[in-house]
Protein backbone atom coordinates (compact mmCIF):
# COMPACT_ATOMS: atom_id res chain seq x y z
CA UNK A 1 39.03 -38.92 109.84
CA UNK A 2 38.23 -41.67 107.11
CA UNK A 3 37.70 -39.63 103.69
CA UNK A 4 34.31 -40.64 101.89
CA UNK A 5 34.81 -38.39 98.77
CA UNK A 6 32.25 -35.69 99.51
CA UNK A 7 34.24 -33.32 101.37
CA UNK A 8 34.65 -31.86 98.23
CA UNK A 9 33.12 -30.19 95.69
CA UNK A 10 34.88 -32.87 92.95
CA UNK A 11 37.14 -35.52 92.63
CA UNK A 12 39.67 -34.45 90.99
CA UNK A 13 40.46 -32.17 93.97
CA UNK A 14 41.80 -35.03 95.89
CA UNK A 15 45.25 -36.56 95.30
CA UNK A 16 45.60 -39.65 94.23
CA UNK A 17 46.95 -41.02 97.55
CA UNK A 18 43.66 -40.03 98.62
CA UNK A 19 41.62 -41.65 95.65
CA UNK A 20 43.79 -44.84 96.37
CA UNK A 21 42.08 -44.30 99.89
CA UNK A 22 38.44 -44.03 98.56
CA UNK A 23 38.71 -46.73 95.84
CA UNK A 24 39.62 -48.79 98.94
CA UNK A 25 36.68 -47.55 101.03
CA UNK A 26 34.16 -48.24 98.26
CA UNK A 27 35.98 -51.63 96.96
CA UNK A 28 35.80 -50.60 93.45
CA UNK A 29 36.15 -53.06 90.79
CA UNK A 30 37.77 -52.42 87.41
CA UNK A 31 38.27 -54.67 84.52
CA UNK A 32 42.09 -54.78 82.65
CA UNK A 33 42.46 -56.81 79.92
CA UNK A 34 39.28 -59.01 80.54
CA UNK A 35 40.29 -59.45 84.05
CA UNK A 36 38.81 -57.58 87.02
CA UNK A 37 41.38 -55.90 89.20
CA UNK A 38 41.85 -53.84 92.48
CA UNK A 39 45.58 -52.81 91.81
CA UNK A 40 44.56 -48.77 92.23
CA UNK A 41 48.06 -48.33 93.08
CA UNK A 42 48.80 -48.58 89.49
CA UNK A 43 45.80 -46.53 87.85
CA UNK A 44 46.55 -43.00 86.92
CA UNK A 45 44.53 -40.29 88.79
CA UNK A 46 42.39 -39.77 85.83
CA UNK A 47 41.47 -43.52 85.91
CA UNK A 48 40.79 -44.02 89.56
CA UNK A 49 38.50 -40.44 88.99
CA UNK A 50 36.50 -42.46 86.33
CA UNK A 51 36.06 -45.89 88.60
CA UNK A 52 35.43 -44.01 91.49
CA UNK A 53 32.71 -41.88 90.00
CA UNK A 54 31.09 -44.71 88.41
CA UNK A 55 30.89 -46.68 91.04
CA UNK A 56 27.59 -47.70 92.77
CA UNK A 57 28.47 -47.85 96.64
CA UNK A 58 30.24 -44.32 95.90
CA UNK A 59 27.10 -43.17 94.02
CA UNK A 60 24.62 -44.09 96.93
CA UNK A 61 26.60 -42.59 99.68
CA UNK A 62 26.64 -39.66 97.90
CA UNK A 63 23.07 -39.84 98.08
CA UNK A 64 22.56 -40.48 101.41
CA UNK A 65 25.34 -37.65 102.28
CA UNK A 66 23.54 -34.77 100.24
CA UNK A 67 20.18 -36.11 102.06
CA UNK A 68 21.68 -35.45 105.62
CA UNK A 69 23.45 -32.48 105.10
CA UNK A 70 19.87 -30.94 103.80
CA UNK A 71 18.32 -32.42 106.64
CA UNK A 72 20.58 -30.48 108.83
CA UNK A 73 20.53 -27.31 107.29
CA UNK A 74 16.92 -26.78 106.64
CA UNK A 75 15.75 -27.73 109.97
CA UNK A 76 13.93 -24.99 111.25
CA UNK A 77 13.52 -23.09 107.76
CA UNK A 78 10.24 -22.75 106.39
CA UNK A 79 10.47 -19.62 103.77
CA UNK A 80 10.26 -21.64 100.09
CA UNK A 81 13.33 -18.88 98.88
CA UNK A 82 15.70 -19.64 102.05
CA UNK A 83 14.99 -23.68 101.52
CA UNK A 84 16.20 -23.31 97.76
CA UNK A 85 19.41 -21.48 98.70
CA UNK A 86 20.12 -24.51 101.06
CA UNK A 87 18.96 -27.13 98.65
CA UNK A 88 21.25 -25.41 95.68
CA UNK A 89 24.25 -25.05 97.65
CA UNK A 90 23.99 -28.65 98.71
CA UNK A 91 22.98 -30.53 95.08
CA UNK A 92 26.59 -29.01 93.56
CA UNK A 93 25.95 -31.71 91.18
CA UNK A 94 24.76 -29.22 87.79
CA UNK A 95 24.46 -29.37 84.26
CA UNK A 96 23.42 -26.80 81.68
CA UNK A 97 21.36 -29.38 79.36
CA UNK A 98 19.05 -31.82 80.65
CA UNK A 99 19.72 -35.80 80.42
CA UNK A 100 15.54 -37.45 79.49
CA UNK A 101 14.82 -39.25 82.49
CA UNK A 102 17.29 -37.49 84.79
CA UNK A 103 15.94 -35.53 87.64
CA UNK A 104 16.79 -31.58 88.58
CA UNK A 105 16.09 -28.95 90.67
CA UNK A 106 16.15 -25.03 89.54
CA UNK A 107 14.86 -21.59 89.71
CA UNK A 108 12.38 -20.59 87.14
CA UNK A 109 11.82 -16.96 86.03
CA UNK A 110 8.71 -17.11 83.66
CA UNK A 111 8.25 -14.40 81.84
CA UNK A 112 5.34 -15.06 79.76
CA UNK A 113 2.26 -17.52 80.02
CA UNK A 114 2.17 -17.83 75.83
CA UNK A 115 2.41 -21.19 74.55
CA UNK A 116 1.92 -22.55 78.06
CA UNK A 117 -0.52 -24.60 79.78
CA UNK A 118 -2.77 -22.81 82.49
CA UNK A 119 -0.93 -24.11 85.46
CA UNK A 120 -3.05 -22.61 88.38
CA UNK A 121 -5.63 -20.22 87.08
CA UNK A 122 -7.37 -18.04 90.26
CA UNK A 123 -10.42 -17.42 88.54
CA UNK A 124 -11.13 -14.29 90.79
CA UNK A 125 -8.48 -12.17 89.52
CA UNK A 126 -7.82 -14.25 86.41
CA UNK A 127 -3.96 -14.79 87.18
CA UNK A 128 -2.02 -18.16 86.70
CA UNK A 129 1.15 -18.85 89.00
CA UNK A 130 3.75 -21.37 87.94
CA UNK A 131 6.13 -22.98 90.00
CA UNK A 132 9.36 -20.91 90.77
CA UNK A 133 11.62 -23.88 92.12
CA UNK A 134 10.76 -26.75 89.98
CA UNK A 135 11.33 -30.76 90.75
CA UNK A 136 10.97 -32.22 87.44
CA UNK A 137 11.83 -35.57 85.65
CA UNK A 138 12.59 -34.50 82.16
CA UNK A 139 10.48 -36.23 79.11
CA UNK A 140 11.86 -34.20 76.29
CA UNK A 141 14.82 -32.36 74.68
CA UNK A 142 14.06 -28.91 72.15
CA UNK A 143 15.74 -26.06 70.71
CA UNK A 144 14.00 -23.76 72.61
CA UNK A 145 14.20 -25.75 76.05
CA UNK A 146 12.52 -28.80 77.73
CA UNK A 147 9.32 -30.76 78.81
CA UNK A 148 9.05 -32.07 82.06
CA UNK A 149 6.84 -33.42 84.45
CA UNK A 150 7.38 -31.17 87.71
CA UNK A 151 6.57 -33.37 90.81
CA UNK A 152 5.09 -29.63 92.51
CA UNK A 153 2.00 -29.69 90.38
CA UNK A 154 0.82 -33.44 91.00
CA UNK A 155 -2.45 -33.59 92.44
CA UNK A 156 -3.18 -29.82 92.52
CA UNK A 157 -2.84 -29.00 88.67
CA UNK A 158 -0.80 -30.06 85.27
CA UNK A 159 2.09 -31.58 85.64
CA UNK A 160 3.91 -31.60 82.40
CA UNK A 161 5.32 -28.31 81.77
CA UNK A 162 7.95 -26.78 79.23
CA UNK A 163 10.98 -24.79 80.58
CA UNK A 164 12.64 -22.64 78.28
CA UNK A 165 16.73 -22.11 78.29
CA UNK A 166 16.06 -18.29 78.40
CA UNK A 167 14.35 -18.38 82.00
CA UNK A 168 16.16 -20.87 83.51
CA UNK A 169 18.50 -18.72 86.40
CA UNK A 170 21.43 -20.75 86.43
CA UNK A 171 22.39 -24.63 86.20
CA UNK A 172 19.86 -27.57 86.70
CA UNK A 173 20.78 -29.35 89.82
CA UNK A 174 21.20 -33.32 89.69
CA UNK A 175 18.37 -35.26 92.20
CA UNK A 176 19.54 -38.30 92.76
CA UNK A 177 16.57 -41.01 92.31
CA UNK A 178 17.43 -42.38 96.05
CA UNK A 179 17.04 -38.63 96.85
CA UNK A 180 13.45 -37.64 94.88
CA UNK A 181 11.52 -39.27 98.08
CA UNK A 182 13.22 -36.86 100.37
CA UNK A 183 12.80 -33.92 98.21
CA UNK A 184 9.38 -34.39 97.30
CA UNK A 185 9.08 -34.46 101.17
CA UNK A 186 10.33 -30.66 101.13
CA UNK A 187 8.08 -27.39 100.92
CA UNK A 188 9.99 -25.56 98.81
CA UNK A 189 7.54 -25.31 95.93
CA UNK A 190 7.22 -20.91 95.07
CA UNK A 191 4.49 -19.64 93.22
CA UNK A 192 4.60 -16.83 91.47
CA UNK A 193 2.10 -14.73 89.44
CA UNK A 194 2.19 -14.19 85.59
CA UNK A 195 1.29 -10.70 84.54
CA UNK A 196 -2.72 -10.60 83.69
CA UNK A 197 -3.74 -12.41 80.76
């Protein structure tokens, strides 16, 4: 079976025969000197790991891989807690601190609505829910966390929102942009209830 570089978790689990392989596969392009060159035979490990990576045909099918397996693996699920689970073990791609502009998937624990906007007030029992499995672009960086505009909320209540370090349960999961058209397509949105104001 051809390797495409996603049948693991990183790169730098494959050997370098095998990134030889996939720099082949993906016809990367590096430039030595002023000169661009396809020698991979004579880049170290690390190097091939850095052209690889970058690369934009590598990139994409990464992309469209992530998209399929989800496609596969939530058909038939329709609870918004079992779709994250799938979604999360899918986009392995994490970070702990936000890139602006960069788009992520996590879970959300709010504790508290201070110092927040009201999201999606329920006049009858004057509660506000907020959004427990965010799809955000991020706008801003801050000590105490970030703002972002969370793709959930558009068209059914405010969309920028800040997210706080403290309540974020674990890493912030890289969305490709090729992939925010097929997430935004997913029901996966959880609302939960603040405490009573």
């Amino acid at each position: 079976m051809e390797l495409t570089g996603h049948e693991r978790q990183l790169l730098n689990q494959y050997s370098k025969t095998e990134l030889v392989e996939l720099a082949k596969r993906y016809s990367v392009f590096y430039k030595q000197k002023g000169v661009i060159r396809v020698n991979y035979n004579s880049l170290t490990k690390e190097q091939l790991i850095e052209y690889i990576s970058k690369d934009k045909d590598y990139i994409n099918s990464k992309s469209n891989s992530r998209v399929e397996q989800l496609k596969v693996r939530l058909r038939g699920i329709i609870d918004p807690e079992d779709m994250m689970i799938e979604i999360i073990s899918v986009l392995k791609d994490v970070e702990m601190i936000p890139t602006i502009g960069q788009y992520y998937t996590f879970i959300y624990n709010a504790k508290t609505v201070r110092n927040r906007s009201n999201e999606r007030v329920v006049p009858s029992v004057d509660k506000i829910y907020y959004d427990q499995h965010p799809l955000v672009i991020v706008t801003n960086i801050h000590s105490w966390g970030f703002t972002a505009i969370n793709f959930h909320w558009i068209g059914i209540g405010e969309k920028i929102h800040n997210y706080t370090w403290n309540e974020i349960a674990g890493q912030l999961h890289i969305v490709y942009k090729k992939e925010l058209s097929y997430m935004r397509s997913l029901q996966y949105m959880e609302m939960k209830r603040y405490q009573t104001i």
